[in-house]
N, C-alpha and C. Protein backbone atom coordinates (compact mmCIF):
# COMPACT_ATOMS: atom_id res chain seq x y z
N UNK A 1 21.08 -12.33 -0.71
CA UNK A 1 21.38 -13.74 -0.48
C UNK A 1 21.77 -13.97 0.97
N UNK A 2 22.20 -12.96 1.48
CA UNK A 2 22.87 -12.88 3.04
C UNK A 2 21.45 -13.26 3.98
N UNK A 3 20.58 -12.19 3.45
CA UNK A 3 19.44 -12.56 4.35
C UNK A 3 18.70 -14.05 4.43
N UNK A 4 18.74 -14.46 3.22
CA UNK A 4 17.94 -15.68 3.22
C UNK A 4 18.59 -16.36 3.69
N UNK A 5 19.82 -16.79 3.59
CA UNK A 5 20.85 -17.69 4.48
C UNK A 5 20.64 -17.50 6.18
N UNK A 6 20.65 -16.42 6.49
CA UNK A 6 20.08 -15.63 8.08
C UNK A 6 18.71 -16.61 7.79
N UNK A 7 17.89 -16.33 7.39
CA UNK A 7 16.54 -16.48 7.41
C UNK A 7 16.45 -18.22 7.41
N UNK A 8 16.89 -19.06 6.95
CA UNK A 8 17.43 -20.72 6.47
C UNK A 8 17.84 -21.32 7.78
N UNK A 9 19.05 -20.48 8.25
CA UNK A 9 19.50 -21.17 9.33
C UNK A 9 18.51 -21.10 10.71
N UNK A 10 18.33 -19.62 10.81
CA UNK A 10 17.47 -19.75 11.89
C UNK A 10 16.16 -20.89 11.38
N UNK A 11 15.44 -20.87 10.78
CA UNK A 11 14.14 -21.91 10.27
C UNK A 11 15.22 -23.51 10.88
N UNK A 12 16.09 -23.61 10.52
CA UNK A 12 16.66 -25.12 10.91
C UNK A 12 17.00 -25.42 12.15
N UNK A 13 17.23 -24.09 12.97
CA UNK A 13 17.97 -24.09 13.97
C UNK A 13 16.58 -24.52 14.89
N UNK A 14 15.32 -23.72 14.33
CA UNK A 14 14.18 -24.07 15.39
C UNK A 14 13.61 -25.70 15.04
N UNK A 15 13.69 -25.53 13.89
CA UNK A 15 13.24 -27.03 13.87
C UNK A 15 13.77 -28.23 14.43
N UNK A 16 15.46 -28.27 14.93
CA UNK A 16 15.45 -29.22 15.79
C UNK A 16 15.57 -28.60 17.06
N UNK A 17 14.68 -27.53 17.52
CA UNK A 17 14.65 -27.49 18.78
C UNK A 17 14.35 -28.62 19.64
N UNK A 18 14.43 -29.00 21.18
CA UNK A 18 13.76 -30.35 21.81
C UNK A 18 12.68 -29.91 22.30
N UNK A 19 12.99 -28.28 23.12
CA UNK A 19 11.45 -27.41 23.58
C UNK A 19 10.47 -26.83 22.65
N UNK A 20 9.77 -27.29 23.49
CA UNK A 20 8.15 -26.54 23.20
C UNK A 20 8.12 -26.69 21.51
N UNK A 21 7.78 -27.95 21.32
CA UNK A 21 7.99 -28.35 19.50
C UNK A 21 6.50 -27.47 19.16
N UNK A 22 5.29 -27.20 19.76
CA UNK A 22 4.61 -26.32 18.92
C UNK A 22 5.11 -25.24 18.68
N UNK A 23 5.74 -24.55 19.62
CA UNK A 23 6.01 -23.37 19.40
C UNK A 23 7.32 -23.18 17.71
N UNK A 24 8.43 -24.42 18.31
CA UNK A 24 9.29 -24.55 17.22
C UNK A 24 8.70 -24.66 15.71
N UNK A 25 7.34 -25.10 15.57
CA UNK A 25 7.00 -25.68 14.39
C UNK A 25 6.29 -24.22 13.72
N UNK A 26 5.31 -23.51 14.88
CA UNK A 26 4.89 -21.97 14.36
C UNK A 26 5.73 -21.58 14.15
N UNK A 27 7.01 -21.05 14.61
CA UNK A 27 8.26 -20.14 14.01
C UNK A 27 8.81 -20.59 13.18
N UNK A 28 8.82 -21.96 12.81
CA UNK A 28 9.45 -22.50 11.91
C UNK A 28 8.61 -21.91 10.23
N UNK A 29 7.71 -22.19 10.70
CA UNK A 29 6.69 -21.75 9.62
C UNK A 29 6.41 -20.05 9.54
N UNK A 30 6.81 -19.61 9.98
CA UNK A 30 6.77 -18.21 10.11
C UNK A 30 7.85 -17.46 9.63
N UNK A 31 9.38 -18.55 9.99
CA UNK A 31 10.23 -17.89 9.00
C UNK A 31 10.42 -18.32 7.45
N UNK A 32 9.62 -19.76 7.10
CA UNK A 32 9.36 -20.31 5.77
C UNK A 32 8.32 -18.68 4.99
N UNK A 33 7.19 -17.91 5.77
CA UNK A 33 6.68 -17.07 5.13
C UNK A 33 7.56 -16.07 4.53
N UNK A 34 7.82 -15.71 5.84
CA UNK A 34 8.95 -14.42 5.66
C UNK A 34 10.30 -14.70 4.53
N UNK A 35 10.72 -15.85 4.00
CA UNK A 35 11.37 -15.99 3.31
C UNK A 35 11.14 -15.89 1.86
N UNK A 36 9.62 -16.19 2.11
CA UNK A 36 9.00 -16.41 0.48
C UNK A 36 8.42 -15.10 0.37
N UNK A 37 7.76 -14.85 0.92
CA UNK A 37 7.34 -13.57 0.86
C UNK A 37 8.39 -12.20 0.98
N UNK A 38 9.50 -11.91 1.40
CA UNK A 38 10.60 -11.34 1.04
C UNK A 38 11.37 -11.64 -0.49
N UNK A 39 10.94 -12.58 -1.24
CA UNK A 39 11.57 -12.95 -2.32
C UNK A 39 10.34 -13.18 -3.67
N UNK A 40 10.55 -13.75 -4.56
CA UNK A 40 9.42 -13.78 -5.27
C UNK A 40 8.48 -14.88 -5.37
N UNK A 41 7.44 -14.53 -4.22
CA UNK A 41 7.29 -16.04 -3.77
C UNK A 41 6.31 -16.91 -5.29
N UNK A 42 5.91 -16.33 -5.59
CA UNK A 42 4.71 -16.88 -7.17
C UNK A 42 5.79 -17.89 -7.80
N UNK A 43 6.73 -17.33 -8.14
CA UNK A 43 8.09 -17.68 -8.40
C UNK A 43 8.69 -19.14 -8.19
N UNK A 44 8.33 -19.39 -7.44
CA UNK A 44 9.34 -20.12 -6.25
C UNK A 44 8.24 -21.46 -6.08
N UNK A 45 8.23 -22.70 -6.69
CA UNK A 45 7.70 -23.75 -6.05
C UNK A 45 7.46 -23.86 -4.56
N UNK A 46 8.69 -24.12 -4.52
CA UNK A 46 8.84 -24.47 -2.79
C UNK A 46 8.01 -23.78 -1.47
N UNK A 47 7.72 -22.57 -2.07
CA UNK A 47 7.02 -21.42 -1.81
C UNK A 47 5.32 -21.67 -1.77
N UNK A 48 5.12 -22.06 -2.57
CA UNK A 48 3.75 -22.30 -2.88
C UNK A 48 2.59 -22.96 -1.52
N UNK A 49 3.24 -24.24 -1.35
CA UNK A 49 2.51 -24.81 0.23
C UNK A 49 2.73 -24.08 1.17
N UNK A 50 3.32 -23.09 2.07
CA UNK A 50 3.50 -22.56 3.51
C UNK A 50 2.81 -21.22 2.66
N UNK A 51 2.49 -20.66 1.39
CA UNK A 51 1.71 -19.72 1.35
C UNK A 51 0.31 -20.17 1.04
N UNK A 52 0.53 -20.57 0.58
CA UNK A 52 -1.57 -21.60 0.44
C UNK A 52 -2.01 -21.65 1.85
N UNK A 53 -1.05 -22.20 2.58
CA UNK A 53 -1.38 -22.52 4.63
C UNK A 53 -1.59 -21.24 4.69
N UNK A 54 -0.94 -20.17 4.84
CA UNK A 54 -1.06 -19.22 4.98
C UNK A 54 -2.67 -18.28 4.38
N UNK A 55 -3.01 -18.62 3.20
CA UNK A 55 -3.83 -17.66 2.78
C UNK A 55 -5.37 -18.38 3.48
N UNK A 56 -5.52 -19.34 3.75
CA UNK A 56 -6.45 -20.59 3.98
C UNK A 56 -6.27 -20.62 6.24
N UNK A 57 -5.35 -20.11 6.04
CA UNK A 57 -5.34 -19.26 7.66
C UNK A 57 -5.69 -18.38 7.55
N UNK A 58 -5.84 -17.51 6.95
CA UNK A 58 -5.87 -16.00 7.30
C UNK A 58 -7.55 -15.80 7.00
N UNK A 59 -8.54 -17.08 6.69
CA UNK A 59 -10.34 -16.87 6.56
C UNK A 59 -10.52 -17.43 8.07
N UNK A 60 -9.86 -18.05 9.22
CA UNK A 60 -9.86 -18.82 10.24
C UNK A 60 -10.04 -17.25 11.40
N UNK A 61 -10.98 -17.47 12.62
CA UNK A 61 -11.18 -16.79 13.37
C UNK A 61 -9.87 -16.82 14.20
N UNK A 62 -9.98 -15.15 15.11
CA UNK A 62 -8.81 -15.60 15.67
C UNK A 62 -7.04 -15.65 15.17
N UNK A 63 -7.12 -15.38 13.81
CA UNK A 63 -5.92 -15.98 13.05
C UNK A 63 -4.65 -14.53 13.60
N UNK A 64 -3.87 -15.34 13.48
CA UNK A 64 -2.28 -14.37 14.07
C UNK A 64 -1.15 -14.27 12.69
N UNK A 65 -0.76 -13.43 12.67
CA UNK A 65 0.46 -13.72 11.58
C UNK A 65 1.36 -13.84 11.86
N UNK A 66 1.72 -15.59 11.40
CA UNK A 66 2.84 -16.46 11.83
C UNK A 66 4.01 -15.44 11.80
N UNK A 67 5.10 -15.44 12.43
CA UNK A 67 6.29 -14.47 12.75
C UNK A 67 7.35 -15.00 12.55
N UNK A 68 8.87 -14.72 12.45
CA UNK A 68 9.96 -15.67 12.53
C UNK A 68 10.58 -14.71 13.48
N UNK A 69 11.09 -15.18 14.71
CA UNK A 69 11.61 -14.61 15.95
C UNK A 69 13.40 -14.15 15.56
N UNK A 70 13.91 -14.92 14.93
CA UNK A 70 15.00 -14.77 14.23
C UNK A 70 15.45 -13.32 13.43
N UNK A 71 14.37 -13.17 12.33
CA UNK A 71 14.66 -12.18 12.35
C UNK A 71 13.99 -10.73 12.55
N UNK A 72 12.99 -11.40 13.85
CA UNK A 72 12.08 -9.96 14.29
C UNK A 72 11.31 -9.35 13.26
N UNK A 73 10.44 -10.28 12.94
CA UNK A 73 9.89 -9.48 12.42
C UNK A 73 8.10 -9.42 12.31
N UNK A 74 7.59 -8.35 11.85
CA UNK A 74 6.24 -7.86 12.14
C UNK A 74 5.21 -8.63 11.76
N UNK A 75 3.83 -8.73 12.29
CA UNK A 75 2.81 -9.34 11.65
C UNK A 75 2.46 -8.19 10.08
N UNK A 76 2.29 -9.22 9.11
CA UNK A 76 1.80 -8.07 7.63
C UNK A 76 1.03 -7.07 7.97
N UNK A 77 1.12 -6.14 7.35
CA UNK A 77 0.31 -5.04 7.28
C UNK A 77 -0.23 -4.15 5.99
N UNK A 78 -1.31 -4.07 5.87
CA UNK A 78 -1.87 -3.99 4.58
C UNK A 78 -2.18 -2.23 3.72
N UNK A 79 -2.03 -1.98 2.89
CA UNK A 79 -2.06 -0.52 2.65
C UNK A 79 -2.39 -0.09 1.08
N UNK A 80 -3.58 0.08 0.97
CA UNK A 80 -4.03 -0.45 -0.34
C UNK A 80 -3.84 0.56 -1.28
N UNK A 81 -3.74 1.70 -0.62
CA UNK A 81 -2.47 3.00 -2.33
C UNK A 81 -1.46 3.55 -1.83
N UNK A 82 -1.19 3.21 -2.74
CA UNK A 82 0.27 4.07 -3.13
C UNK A 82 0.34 5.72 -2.39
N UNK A 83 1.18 6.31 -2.14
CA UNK A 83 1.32 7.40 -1.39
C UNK A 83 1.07 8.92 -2.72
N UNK A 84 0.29 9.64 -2.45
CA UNK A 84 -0.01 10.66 -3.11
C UNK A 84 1.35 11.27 -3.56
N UNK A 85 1.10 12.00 -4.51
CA UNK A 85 2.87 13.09 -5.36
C UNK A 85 3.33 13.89 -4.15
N UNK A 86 4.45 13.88 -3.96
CA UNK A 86 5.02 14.82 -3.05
C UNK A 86 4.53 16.48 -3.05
N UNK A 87 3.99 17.07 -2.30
CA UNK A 87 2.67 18.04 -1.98
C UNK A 87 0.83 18.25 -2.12
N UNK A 88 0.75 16.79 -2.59
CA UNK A 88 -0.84 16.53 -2.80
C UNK A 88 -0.89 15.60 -1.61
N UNK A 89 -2.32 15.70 -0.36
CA UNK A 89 -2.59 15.40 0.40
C UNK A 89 -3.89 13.99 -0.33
N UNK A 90 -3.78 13.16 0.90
CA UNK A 90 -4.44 12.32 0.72
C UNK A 90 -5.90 12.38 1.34
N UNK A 91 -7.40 12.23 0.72
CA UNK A 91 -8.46 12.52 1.49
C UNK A 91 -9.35 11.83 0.51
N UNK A 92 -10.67 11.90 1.33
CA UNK A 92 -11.80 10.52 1.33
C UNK A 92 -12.49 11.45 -0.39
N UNK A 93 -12.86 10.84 -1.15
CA UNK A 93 -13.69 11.10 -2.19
C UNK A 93 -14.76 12.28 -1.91
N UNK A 94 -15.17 11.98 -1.32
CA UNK A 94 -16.67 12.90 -1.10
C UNK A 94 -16.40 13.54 0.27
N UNK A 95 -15.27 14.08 0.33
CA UNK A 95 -14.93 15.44 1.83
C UNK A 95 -14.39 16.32 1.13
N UNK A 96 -14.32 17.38 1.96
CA UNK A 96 -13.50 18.48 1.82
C UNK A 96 -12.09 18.49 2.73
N UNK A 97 -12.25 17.82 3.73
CA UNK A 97 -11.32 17.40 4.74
C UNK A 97 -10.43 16.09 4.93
N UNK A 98 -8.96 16.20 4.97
CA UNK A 98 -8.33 15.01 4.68
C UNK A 98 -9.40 13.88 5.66
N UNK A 99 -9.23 12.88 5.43
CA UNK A 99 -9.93 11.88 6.56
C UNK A 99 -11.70 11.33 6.35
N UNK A 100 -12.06 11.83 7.52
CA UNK A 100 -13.26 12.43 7.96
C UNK A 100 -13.98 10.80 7.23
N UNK A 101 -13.60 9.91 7.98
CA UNK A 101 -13.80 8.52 7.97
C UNK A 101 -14.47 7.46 6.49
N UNK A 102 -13.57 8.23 5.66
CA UNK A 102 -13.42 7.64 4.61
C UNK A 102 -12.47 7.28 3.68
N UNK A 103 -12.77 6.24 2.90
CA UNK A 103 -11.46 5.41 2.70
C UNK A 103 -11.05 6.76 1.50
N UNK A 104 -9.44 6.85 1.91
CA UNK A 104 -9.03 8.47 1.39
C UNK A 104 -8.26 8.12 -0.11
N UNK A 105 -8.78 7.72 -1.18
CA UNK A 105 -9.14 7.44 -2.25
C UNK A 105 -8.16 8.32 -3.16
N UNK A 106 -8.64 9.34 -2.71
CA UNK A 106 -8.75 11.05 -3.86
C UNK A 106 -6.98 11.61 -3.33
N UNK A 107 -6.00 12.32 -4.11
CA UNK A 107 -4.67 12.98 -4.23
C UNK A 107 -5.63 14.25 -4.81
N UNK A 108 -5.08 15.26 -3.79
CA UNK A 108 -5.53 16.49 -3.76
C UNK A 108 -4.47 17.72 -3.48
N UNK A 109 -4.09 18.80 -4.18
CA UNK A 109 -3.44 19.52 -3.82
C UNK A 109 -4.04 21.15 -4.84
N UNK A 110 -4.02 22.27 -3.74
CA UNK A 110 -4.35 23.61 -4.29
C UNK A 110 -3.98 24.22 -5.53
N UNK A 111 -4.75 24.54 -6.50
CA UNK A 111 -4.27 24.49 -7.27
C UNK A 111 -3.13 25.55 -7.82
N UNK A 112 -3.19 26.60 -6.70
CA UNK A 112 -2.23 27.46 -6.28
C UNK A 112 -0.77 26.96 -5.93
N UNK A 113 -0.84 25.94 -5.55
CA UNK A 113 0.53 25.09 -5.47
C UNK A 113 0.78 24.22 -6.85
N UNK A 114 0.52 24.37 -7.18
CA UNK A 114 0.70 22.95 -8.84
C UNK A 114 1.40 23.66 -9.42
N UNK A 115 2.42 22.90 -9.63
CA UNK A 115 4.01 23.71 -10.12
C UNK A 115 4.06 22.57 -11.35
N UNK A 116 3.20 21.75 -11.77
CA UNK A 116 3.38 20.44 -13.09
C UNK A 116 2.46 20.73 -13.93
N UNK A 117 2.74 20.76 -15.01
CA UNK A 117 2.44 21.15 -16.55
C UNK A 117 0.97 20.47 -16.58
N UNK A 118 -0.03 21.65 -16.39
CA UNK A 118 -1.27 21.43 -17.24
C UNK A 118 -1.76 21.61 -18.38
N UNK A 119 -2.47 19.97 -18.88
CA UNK A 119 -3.22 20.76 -20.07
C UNK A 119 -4.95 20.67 -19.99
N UNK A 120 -5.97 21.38 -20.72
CA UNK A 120 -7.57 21.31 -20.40
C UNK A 120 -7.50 20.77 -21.19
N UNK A 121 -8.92 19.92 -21.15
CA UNK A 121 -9.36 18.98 -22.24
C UNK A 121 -10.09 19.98 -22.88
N UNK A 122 -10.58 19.58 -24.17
CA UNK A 122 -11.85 20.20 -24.56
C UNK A 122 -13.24 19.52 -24.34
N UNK A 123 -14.25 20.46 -24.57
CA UNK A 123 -15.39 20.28 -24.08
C UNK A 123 -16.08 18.76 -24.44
N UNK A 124 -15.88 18.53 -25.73
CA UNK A 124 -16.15 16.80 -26.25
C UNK A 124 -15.72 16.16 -25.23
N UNK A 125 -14.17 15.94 -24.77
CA UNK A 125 -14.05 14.99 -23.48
C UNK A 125 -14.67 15.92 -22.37
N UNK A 126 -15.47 16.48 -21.58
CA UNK A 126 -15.71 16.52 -20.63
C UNK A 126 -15.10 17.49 -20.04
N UNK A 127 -14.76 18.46 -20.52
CA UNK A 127 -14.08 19.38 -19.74
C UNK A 127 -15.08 20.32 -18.96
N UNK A 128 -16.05 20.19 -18.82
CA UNK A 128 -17.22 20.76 -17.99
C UNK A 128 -17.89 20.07 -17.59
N UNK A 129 -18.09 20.21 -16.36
CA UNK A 129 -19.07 19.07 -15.55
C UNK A 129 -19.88 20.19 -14.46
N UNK A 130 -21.34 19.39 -14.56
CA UNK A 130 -22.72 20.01 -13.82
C UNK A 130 -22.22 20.39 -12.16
N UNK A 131 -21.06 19.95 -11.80
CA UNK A 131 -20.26 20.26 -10.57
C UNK A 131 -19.84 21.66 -10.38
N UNK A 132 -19.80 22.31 -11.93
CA UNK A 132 -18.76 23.37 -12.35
C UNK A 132 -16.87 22.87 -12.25
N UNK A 133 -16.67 21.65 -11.99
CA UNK A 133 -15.50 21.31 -12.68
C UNK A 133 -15.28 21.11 -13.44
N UNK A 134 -13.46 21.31 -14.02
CA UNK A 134 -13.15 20.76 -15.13
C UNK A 134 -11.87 19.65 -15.24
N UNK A 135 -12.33 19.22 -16.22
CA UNK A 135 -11.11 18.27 -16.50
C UNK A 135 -10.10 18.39 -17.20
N UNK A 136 -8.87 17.97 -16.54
CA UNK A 136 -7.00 18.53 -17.33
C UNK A 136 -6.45 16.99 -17.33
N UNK A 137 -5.51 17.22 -17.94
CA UNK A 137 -4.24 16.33 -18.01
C UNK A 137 -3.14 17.30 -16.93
N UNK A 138 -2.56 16.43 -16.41
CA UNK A 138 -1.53 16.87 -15.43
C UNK A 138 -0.13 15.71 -15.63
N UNK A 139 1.05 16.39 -16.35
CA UNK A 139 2.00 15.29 -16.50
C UNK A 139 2.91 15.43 -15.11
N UNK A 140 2.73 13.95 -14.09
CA UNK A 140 3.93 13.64 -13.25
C UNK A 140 4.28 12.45 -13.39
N UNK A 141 5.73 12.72 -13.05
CA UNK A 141 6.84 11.86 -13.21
C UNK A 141 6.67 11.56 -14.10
N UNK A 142 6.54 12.31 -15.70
CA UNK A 142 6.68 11.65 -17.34
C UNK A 142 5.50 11.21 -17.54
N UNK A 143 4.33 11.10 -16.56
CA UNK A 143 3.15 10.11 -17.21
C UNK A 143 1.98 11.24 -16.93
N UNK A 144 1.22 11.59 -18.35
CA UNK A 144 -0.27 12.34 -18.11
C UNK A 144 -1.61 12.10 -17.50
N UNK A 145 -1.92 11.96 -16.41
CA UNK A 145 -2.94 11.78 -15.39
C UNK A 145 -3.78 12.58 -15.36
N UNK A 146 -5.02 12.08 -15.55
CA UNK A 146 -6.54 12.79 -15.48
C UNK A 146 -7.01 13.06 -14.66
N UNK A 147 -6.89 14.60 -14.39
CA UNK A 147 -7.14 15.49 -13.04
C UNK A 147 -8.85 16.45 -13.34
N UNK A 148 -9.23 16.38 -12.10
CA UNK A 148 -9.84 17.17 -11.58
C UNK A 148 -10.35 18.58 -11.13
N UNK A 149 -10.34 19.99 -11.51
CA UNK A 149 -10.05 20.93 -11.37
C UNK A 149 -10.89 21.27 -10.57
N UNK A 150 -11.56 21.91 -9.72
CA UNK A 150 -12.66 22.39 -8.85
C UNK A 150 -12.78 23.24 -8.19
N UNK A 151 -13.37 24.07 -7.32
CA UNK A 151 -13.66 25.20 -6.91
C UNK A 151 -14.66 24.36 -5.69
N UNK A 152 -14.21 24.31 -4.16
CA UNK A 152 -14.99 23.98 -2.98
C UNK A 152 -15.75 24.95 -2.46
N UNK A 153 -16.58 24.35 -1.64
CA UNK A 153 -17.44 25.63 -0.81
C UNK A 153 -16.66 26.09 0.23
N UNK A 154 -17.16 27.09 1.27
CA UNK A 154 -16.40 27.50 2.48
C UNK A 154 -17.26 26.51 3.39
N UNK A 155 -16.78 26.83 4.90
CA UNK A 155 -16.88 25.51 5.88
C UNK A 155 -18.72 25.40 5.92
N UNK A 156 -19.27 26.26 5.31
CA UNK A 156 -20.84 26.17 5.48
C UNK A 156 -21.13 25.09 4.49
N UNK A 157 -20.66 24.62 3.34
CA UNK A 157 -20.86 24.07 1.76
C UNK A 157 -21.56 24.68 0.95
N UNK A 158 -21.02 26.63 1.02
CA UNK A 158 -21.49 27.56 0.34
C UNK A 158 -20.25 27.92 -0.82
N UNK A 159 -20.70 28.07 -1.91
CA UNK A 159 -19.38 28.37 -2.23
C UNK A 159 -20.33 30.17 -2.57
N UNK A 160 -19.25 31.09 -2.15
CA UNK A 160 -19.72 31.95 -2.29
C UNK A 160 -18.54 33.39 -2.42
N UNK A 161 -17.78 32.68 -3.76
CA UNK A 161 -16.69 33.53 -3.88
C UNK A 161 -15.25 33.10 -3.05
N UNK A 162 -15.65 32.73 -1.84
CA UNK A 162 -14.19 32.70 -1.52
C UNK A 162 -13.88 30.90 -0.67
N UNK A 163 -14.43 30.14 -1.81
CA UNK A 163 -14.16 28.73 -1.65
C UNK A 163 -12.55 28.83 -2.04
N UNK A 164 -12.05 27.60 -2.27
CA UNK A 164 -10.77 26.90 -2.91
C UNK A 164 -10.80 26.71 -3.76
N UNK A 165 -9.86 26.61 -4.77
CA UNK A 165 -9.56 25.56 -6.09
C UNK A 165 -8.34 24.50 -5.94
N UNK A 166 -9.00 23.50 -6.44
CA UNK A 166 -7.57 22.23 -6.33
C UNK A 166 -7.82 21.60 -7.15
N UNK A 167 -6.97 20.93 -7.32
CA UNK A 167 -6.95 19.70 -8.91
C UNK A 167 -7.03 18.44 -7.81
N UNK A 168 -7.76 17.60 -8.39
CA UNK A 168 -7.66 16.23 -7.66
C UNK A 168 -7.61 15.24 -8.87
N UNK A 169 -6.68 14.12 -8.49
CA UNK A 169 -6.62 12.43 -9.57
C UNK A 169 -7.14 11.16 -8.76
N UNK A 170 -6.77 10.67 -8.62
CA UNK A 170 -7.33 9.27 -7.82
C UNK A 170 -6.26 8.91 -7.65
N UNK A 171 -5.81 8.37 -6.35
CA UNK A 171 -4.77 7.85 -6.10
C UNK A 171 -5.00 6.51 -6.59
N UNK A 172 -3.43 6.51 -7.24
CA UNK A 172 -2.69 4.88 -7.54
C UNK A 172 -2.76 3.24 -6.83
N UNK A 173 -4.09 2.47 -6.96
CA UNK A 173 -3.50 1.29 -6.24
C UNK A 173 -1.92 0.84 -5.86
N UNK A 174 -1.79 0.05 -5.52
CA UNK A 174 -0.53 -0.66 -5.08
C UNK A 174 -1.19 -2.24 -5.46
N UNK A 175 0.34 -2.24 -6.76
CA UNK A 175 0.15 -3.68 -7.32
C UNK A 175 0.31 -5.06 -6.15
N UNK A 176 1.34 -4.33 -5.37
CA UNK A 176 1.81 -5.49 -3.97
C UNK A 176 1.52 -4.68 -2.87
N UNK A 177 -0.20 -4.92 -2.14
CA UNK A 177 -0.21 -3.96 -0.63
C UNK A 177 -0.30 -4.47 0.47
N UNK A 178 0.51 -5.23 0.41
CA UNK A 178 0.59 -6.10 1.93
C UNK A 178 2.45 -5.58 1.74
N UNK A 179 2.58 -5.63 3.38
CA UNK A 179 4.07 -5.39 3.85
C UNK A 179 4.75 -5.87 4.90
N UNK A 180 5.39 -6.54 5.24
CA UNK A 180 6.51 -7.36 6.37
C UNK A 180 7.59 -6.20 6.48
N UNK A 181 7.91 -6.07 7.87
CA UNK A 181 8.90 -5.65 8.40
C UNK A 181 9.82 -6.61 9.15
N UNK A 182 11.66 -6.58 9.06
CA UNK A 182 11.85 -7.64 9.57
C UNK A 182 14.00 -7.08 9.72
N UNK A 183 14.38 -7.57 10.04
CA UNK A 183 15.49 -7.24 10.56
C UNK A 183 16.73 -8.29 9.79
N UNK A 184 17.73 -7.42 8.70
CA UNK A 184 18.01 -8.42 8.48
C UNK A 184 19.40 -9.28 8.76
N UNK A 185 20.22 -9.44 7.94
CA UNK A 185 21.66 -10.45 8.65
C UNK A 185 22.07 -9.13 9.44
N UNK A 186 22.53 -8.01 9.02
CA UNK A 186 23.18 -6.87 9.48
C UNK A 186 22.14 -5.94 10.74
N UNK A 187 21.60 -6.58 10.95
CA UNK A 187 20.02 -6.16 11.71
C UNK A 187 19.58 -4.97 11.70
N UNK A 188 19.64 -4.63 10.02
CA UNK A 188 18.82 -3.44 9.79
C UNK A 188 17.80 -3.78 9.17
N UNK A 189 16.66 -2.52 9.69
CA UNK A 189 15.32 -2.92 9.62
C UNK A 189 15.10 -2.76 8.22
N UNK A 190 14.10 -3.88 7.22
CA UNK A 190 13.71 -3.89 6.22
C UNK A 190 12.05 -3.83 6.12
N UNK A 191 11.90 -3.68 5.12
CA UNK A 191 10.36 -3.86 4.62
C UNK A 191 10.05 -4.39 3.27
N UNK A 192 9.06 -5.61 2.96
CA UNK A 192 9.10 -6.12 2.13
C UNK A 192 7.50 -5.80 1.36
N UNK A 193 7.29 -5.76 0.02
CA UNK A 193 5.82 -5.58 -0.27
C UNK A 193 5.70 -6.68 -1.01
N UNK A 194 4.65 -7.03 -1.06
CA UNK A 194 4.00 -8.30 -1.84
C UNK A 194 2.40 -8.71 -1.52
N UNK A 195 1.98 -9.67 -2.67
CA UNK A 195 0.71 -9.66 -3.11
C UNK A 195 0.52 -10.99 -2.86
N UNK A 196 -0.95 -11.37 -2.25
CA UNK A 196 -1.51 -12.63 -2.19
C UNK A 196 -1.97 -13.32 -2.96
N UNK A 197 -1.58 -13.06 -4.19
CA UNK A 197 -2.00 -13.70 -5.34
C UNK A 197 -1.45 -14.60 -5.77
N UNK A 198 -2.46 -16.26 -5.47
CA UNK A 198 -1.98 -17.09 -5.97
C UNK A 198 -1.59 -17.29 -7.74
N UNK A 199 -0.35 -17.66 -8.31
CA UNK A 199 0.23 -18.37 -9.35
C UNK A 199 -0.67 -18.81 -10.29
């Protein structure tokens, strides 16, 4: 509640600025985002018009993300999964190499390191595939996820005895992947996630 009050006053304080009223009216509107969008903006009537402006800006060439100077904070930034299990690396579907300019989709870790309770499917579900993989259940954090088992080639795309094995799942969307950074009454730095989805 501290912040939004921070966040309120400054928005009022610019609006009766006497200088540079465009500029007052972008920040003004920039800390109306940051307020709704730090809170639950779907939620929130009041909310609804400065995010409609907002989404109906953001198809416009050129477009900037409105800011509130008040409380410093960042243009959105977008990040569409969720961060892989703590020791599974993040990498593109169809590499062997984290990266390697594809969108990095796939949670991958050796299967020499997998310290979480596997189980194999049987062959009816698919537990053999023309890849020579197979398919497991892997329970993290309480929930059973449909993994990947495999055997890679060496750096030629030979597999010839002394490839790898790793389990791979698909990494987790992110229900809210847009994010604001912003500073708040106590001017510590925050980060907010949320979704453009209109109500």
């Amino acid at each position: 509640m501290t912040m939004l009050k921070f966040l309120l006053v400054g928005a009022v304080a610019l609006a009766g600025a006497a200088a540079l009223p465009s500029q007052s009216k972008a920040s003004e509107w920039g800390c109306q985002v940051l307020l709704c969008l730090a809170g639950d903006w779907q939620g929130t009537p009041s909310c609804h018009p400065p995010i409609s402006k907002l989404i109906a800006a953001m198809e416009s060439p050129g477009f900037n993300w409105p800011t509130c100077p008040q409380a410093n904070s960042s243009a959105a930034k977008y990040e569409k999964y969720e961060d892989c299990p703590s020791g599974w690396q993040a990498v593109g579907a169809n590499s062997d190499r984290p990266g390697m300019g594809q969108e990095r989709s796939i949670c991958r870790i050796a299967t020499d390191r997998l310290t979480l309770p596997v189980t194999f499917m049987n062959s009816r579900l698919g537990q053999n595939h023309d890849d020579g993989s197979r398919q497991a259940q892997i329970e993290i954090d309480g929930k059973f996820v449909t993994a990947k088992i495999q055997i890679t080639g060496n750096d030629r795309g030979h597999s010839l005895g002394n490839g790898s094995t790793y389990d791979t799942i698909s990494r987790p969307k992110r229900g809210k992947p847009w994010f604001i950074e912003y500073d708040d009454a106590n001017g510590v730095r925050q980060k907010s996630w949320f979704n453009l989805n209109m109500p």
